[in-house]
PDB file of N, CA and C in Angstrom:
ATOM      1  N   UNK A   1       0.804  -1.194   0.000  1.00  0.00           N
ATOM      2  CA  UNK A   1       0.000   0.000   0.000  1.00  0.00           C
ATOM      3  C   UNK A   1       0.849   1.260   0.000  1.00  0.00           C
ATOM      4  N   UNK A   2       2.234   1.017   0.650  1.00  0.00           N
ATOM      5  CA  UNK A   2       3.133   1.884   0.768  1.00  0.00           C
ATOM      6  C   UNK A   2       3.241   2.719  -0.804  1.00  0.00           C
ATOM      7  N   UNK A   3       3.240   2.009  -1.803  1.00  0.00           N
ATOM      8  CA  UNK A   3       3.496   2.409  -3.158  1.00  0.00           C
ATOM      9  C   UNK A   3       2.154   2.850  -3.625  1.00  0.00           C
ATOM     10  N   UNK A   4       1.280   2.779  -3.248  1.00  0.00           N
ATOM     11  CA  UNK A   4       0.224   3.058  -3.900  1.00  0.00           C
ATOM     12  C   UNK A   4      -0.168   4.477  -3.576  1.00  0.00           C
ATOM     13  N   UNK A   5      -0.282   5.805  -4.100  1.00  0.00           N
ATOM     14  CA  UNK A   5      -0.791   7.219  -4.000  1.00  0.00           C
ATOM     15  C   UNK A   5      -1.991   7.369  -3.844  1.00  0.00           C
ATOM     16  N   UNK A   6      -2.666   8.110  -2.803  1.00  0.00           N
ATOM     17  CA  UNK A   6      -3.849   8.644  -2.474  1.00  0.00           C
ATOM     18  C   UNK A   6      -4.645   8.747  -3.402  1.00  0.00           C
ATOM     19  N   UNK A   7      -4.210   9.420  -4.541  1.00  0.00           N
ATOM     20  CA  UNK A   7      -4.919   9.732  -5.959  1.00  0.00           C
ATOM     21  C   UNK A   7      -5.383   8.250  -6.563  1.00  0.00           C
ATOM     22  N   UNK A   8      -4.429   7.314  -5.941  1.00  0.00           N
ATOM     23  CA  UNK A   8      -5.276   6.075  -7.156  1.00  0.00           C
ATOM     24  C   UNK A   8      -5.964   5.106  -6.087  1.00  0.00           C
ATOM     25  N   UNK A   9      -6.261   5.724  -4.831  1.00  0.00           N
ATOM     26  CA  UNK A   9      -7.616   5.167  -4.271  1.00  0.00           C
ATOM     27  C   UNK A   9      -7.415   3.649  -3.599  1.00  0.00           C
ATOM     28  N   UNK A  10      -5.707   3.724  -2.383  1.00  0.00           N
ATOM     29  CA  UNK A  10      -5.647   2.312  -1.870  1.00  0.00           C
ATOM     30  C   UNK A  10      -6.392   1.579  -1.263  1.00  0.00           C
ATOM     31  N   UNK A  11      -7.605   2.557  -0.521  1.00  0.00           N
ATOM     32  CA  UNK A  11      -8.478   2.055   0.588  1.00  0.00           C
ATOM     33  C   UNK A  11      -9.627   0.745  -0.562  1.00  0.00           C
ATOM     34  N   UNK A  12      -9.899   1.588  -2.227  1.00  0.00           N
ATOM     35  CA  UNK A  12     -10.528   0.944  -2.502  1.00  0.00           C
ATOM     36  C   UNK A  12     -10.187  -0.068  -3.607  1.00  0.00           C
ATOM     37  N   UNK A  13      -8.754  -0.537  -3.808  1.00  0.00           N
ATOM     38  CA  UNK A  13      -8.069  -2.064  -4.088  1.00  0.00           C
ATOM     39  C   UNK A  13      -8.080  -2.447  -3.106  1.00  0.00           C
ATOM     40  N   UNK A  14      -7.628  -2.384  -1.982  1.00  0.00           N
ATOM     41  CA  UNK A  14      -7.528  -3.014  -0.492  1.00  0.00           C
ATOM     42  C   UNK A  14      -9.130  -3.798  -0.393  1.00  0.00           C
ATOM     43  N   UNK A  15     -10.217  -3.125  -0.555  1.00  0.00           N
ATOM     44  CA  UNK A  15     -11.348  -3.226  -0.403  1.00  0.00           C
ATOM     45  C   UNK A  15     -12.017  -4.512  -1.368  1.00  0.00           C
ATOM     46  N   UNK A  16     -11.277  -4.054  -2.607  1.00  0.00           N
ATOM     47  CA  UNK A  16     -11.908  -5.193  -4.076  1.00  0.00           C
ATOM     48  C   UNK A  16     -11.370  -6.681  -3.299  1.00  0.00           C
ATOM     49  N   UNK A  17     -10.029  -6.828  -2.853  1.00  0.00           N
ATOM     50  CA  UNK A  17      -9.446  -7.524  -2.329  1.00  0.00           C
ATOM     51  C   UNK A  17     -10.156  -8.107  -0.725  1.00  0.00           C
ATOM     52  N   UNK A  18     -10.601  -7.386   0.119  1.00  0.00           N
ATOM     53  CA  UNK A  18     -11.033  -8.032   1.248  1.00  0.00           C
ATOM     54  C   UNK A  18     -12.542  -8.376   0.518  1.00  0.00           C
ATOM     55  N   UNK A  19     -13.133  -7.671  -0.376  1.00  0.00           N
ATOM     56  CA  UNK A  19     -14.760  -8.753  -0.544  1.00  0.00           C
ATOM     57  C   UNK A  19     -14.362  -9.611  -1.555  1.00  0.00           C
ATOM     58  N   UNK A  20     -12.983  -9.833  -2.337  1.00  0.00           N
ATOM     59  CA  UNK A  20     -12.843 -11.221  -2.589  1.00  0.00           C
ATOM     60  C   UNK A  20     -12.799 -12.519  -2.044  1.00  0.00           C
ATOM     61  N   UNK A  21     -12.034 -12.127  -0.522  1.00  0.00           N
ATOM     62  CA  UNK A  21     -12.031 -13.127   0.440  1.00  0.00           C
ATOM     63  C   UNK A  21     -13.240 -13.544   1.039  1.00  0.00           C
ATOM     64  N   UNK A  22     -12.830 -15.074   0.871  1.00  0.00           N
ATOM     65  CA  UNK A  22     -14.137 -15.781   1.755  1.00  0.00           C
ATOM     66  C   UNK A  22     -14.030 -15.528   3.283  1.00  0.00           C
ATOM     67  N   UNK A  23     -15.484 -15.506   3.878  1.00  0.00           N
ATOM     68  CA  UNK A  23     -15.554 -15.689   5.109  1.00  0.00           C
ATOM     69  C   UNK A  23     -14.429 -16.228   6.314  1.00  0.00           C
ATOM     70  N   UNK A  24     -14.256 -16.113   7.265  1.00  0.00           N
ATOM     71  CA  UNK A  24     -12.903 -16.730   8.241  1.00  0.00           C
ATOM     72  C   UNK A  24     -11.708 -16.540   7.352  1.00  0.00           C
ATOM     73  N   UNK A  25     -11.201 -16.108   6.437  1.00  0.00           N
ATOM     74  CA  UNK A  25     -10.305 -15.653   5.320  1.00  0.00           C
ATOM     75  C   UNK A  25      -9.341 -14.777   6.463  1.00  0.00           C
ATOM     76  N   UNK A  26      -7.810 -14.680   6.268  1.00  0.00           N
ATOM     77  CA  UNK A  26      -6.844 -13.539   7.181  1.00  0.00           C
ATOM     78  C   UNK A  26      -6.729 -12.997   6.139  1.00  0.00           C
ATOM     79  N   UNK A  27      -6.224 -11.622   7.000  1.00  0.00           N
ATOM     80  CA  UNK A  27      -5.712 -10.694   6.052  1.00  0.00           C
ATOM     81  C   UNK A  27      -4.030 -10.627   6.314  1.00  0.00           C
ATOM     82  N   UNK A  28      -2.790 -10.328   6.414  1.00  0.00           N
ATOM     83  CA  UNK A  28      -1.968  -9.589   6.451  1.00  0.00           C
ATOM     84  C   UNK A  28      -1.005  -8.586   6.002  1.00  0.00           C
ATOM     85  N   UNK A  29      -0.940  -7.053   6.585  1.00  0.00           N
ATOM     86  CA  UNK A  29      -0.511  -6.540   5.653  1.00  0.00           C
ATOM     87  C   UNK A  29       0.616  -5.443   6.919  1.00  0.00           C
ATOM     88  N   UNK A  30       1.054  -5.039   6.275  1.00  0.00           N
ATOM     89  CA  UNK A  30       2.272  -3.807   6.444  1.00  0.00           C
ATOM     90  C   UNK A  30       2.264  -3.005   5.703  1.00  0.00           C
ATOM     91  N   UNK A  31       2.934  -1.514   6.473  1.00  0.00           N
ATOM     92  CA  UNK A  31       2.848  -0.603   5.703  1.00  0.00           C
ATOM     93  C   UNK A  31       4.421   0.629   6.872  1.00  0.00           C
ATOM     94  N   UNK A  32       4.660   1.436   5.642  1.00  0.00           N
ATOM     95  CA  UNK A  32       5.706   1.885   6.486  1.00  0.00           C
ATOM     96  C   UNK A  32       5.408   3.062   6.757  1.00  0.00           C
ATOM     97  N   UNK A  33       5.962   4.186   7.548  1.00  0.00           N
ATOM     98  CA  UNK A  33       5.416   5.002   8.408  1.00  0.00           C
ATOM     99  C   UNK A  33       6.905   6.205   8.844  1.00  0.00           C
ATOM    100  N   UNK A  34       6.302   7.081   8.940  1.00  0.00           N
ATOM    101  CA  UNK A  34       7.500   8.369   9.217  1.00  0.00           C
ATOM    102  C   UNK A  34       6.632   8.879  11.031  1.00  0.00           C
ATOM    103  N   UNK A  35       6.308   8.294  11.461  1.00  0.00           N
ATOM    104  CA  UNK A  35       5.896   8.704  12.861  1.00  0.00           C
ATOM    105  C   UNK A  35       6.829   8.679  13.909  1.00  0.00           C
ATOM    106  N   UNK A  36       7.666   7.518  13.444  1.00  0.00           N
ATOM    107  CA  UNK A  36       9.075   7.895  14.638  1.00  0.00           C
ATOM    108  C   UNK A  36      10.712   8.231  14.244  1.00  0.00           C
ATOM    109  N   UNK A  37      10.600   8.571  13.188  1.00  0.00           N
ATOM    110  CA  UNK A  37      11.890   8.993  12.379  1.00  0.00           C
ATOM    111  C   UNK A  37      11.805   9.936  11.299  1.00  0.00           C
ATOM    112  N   UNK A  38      11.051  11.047  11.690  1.00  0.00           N
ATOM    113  CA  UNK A  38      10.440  12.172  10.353  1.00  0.00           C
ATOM    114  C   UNK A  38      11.562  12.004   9.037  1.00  0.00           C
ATOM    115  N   UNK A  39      12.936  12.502   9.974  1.00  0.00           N
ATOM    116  CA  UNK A  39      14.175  13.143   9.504  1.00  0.00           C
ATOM    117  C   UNK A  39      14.513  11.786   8.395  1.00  0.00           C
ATOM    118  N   UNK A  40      14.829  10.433   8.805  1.00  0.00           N
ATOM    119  CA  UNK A  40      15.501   9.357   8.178  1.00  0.00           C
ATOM    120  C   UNK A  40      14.400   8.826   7.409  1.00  0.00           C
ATOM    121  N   UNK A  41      13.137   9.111   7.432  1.00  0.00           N
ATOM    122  CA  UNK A  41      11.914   8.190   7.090  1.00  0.00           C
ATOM    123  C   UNK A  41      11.841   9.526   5.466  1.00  0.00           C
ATOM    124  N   UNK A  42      12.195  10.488   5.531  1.00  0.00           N
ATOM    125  CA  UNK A  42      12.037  11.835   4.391  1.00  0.00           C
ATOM    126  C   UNK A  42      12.750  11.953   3.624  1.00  0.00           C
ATOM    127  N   UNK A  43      14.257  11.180   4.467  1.00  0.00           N
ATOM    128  CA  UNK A  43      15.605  10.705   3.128  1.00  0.00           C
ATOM    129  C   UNK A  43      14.994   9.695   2.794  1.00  0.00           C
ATOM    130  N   UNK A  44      14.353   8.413   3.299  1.00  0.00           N
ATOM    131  CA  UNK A  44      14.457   7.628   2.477  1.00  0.00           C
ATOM    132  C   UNK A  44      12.987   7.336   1.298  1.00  0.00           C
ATOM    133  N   UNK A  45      12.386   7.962   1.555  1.00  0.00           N
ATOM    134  CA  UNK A  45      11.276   8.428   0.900  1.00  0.00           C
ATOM    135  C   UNK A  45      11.787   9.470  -0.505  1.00  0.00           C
ATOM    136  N   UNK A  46      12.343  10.220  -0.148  1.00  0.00           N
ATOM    137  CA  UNK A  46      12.878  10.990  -1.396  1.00  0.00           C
ATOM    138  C   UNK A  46      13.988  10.035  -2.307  1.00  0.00           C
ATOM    139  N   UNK A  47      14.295   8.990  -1.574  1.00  0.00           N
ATOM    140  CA  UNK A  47      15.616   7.953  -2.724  1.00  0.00           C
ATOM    141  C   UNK A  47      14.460   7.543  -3.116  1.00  0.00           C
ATOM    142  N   UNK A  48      13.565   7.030  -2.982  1.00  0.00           N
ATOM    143  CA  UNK A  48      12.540   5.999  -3.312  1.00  0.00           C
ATOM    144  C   UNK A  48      12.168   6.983  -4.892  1.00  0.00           C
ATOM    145  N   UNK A  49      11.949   7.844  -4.555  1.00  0.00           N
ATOM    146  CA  UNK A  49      11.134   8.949  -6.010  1.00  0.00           C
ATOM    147  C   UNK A  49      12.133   9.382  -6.811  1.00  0.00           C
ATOM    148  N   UNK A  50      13.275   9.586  -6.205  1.00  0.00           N
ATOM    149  CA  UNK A  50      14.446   9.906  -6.959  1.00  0.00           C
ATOM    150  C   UNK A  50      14.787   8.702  -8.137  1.00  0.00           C
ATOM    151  N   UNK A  51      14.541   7.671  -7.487  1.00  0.00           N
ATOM    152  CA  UNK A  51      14.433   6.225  -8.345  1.00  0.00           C
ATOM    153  C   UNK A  51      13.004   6.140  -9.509  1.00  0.00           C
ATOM    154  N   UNK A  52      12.225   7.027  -9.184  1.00  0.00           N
ATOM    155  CA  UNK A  52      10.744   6.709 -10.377  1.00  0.00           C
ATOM    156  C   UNK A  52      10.100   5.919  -9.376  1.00  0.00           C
ATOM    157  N   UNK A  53      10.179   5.484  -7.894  1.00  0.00           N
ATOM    158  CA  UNK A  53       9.346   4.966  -7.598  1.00  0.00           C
ATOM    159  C   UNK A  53       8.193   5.792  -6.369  1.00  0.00           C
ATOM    160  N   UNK A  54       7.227   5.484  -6.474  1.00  0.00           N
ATOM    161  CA  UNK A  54       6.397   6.385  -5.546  1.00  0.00           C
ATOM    162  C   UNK A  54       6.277   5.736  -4.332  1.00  0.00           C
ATOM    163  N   UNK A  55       6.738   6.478  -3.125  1.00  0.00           N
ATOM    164  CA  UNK A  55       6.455   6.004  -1.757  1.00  0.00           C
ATOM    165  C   UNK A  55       5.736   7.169  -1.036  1.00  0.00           C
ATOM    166  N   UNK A  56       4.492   6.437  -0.181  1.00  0.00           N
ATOM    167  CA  UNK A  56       3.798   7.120   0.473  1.00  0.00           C
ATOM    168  C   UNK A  56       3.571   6.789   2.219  1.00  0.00           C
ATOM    169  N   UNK A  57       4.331   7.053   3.237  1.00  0.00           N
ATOM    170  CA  UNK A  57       4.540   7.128   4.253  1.00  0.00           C
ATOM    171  C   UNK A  57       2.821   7.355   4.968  1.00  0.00           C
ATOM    172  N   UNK A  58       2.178   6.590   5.612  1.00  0.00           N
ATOM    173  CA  UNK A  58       1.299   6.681   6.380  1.00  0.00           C
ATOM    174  C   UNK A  58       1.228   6.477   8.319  1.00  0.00           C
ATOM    175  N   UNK A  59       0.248   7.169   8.481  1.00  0.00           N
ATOM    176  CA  UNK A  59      -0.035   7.118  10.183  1.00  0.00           C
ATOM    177  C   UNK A  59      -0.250   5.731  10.660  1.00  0.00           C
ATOM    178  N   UNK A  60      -0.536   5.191  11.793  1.00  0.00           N
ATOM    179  CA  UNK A  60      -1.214   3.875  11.986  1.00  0.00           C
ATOM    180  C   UNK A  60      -2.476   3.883  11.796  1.00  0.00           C
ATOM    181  N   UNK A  61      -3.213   4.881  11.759  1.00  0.00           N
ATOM    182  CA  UNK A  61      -4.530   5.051  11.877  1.00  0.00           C
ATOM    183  C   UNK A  61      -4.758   4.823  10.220  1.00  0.00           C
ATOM    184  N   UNK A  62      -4.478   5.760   9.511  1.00  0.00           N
ATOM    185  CA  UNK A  62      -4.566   5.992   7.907  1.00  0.00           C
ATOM    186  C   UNK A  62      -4.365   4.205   7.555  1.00  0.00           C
ATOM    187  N   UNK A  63      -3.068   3.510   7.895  1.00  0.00           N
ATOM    188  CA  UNK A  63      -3.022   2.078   7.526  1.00  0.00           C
ATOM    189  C   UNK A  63      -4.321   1.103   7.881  1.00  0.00           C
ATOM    190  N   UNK A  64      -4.670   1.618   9.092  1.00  0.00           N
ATOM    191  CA  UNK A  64      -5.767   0.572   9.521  1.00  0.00           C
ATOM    192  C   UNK A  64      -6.892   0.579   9.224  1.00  0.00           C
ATOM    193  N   UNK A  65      -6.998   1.951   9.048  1.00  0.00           N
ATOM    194  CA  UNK A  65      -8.295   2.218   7.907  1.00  0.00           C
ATOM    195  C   UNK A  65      -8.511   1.364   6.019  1.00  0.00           C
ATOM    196  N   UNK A  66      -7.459   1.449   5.596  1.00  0.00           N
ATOM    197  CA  UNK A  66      -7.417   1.316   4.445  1.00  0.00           C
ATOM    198  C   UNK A  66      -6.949  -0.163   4.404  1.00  0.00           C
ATOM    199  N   UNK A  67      -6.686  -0.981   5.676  1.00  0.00           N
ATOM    200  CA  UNK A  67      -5.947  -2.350   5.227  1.00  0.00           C
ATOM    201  C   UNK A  67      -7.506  -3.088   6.051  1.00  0.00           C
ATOM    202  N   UNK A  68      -7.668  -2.976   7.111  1.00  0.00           N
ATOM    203  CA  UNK A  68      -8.357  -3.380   8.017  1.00  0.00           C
ATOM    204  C   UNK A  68      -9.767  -3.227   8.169  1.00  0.00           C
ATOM    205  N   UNK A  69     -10.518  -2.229   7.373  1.00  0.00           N
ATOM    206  CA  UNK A  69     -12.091  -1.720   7.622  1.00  0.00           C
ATOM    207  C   UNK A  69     -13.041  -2.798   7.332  1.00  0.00           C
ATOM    208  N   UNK A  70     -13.962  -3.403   8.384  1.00  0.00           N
ATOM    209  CA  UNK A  70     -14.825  -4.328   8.420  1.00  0.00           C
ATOM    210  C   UNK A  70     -14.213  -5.599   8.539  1.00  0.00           C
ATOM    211  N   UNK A  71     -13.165  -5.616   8.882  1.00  0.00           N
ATOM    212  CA  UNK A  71     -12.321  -7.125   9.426  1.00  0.00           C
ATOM    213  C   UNK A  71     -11.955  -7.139  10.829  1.00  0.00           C
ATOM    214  N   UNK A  72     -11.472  -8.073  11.501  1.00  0.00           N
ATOM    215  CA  UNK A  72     -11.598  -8.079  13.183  1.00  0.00           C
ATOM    216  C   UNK A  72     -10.145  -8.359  13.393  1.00  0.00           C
ATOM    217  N   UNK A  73      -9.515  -7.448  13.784  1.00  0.00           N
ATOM    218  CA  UNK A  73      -7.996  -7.110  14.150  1.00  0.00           C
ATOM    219  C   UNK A  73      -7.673  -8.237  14.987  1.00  0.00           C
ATOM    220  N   UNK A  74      -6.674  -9.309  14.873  1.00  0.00           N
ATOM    221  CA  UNK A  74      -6.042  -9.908  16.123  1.00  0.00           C
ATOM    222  C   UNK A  74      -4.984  -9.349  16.748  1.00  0.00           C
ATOM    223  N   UNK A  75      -4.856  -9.679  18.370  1.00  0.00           N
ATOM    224  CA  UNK A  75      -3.734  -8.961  18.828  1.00  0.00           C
ATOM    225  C   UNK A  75      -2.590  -9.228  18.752  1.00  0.00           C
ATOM    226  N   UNK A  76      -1.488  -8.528  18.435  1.00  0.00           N
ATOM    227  CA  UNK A  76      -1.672  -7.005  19.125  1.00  0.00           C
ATOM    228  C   UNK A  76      -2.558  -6.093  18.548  1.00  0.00           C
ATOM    229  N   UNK A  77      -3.106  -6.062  17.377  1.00  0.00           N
ATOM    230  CA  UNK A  77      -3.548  -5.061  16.707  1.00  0.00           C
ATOM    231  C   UNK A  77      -2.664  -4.682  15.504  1.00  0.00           C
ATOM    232  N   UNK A  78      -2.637  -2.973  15.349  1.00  0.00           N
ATOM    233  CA  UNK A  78      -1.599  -2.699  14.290  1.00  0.00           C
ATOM    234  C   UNK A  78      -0.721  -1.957  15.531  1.00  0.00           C
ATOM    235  N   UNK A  79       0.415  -2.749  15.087  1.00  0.00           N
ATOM    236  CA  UNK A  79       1.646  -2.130  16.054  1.00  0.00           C
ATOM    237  C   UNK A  79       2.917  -2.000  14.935  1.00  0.00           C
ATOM    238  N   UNK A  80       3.937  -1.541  16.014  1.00  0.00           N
ATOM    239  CA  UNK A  80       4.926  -1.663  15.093  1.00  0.00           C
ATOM    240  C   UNK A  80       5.051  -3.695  14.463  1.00  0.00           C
ATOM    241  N   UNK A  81       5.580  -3.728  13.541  1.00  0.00           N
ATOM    242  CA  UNK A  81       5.914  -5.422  12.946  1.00  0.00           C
ATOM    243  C   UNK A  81       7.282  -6.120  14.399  1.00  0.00           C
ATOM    244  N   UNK A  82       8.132  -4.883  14.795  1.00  0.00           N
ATOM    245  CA  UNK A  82       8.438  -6.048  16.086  1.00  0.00           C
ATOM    246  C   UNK A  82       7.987  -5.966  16.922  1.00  0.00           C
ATOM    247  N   UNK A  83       6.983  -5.389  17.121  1.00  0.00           N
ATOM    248  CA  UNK A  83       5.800  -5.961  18.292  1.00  0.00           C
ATOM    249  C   UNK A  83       4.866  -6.636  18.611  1.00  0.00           C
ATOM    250  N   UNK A  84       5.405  -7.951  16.668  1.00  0.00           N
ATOM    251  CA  UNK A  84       4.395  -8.972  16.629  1.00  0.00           C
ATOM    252  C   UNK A  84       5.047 -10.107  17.659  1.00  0.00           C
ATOM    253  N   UNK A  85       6.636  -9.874  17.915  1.00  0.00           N
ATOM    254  CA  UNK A  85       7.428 -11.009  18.200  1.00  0.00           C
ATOM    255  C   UNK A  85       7.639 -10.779  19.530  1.00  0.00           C
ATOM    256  N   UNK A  86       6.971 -10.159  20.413  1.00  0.00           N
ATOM    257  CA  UNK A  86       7.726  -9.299  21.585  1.00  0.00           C
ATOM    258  C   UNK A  86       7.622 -10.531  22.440  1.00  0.00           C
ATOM    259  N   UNK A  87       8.599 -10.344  23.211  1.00  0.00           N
ATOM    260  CA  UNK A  87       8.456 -11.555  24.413  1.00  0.00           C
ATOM    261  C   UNK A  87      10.100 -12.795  23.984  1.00  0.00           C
ATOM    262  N   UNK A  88      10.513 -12.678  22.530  1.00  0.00           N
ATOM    263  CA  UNK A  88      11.520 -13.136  22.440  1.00  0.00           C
ATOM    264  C   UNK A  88      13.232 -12.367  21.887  1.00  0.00           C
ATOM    265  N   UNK A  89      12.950 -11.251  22.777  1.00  0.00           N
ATOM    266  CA  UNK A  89      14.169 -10.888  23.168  1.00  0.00           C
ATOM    267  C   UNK A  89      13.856  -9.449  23.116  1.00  0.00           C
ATOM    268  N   UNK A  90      15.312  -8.516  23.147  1.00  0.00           N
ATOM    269  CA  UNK A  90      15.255  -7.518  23.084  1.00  0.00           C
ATOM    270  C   UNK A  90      14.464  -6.837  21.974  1.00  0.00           C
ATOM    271  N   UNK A  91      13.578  -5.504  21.892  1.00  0.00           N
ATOM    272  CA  UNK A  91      12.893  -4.545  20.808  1.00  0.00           C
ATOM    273  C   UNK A  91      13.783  -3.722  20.783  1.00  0.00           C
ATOM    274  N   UNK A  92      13.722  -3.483  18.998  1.00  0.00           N
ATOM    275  CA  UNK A  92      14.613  -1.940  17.862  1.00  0.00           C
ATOM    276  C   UNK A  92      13.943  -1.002  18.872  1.00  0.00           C
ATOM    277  N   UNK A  93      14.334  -0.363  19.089  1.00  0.00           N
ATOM    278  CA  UNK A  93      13.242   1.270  19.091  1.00  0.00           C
ATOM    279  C   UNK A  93      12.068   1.663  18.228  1.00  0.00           C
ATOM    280  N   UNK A  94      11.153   2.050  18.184  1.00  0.00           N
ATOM    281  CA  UNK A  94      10.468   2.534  16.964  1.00  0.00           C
ATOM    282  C   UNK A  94      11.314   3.323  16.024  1.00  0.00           C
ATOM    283  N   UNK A  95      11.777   4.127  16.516  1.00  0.00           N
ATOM    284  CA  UNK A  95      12.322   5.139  14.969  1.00  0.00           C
ATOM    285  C   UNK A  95      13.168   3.765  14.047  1.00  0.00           C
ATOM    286  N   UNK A  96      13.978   2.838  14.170  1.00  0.00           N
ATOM    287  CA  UNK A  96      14.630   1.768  13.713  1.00  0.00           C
ATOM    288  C   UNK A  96      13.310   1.238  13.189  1.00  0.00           C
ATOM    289  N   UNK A  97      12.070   1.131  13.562  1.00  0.00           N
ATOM    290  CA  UNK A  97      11.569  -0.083  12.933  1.00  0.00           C
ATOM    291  C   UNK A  97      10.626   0.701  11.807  1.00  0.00           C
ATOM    292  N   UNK A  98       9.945   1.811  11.681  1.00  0.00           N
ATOM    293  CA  UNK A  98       9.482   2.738  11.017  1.00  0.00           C
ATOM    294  C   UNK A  98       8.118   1.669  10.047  1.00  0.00           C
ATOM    295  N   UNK A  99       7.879   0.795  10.504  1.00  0.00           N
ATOM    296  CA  UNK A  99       6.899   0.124   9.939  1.00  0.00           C
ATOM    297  C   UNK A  99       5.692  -0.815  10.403  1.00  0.00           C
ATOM    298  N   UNK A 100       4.534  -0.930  10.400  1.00  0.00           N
ATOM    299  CA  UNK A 100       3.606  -0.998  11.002  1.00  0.00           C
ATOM    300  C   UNK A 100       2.920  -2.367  10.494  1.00  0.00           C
ATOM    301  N   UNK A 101       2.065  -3.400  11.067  1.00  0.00           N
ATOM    302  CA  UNK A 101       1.645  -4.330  10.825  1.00  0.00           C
ATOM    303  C   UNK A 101       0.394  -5.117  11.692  1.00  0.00           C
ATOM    304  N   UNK A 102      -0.197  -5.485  10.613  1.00  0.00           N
ATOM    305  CA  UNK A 102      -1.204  -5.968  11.599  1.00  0.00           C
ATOM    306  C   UNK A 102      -1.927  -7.422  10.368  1.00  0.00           C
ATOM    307  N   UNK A 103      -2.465  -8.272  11.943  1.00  0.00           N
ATOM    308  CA  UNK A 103      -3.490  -9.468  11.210  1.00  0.00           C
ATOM    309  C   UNK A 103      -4.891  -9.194  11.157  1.00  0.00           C
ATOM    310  N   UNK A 104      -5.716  -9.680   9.934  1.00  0.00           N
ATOM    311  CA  UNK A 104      -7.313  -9.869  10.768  1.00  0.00           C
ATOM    312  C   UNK A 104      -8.140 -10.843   9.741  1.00  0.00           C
ATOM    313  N   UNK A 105      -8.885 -10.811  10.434  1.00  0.00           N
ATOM    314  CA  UNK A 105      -9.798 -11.906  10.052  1.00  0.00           C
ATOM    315  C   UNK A 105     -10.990 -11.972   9.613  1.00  0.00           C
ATOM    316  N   UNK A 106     -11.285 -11.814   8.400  1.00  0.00           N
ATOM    317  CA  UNK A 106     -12.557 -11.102   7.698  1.00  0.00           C
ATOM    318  C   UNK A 106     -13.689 -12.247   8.473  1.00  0.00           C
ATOM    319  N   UNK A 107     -14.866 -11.519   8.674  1.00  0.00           N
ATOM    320  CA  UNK A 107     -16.076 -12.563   9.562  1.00  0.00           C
ATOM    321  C   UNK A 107     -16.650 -13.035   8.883  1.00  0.00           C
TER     322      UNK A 107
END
């Protein structure tokens, strides 16, 4: 979703895609994020375009909207992606992990 621009409407491929899925169907998705590293998350966003490719940096909220709407989040929820593993060892910091993830489970 990261690549995909506001203008071409991710919430509603995301969408064609969750009413393809059957019932009890998961979802998983990621998405990357400038919420804890403005400065390093703006360089690397500008190499990305400098290359022809389009990157679009979102909130957690903006991701969960557009990955997650009408599906039932398992926990943790949308967290950072190493806060799917927590409990087996030390956590990056957020600004290091700059990317967001979550499961769910269409009903």
């Amino acid at each position: 979703m990261q690549f995909i621009p506001d203008e071409d409407g991710p919430a509603e491929i995301v969408a064609t895609l969750r009413d393809a899925l059957a019932p009890g169907s998961y979802l998983i998705a990621s998405h990357v994020t400038n919420e804890h590293n403005v400065a390093g998350s703006a360089a690397g966003e500008r190499a990305y375009q400098r290359s022809g490719v389009p990157l679009h940096m979102r909130d957690s909220a903006e991701f969960a909207d557009i990955a997650f709407t009408g599906m039932h989040l398992l926990p943790p929820g949308v967290v950072l992606v190493s806060e799917w593993r927590a409990g087996t060892g030390p956590l990056p910091l957020a600004n290091e992990v700059n990317c967001y993830g979550g499961v769910a489970r269409k009903p």
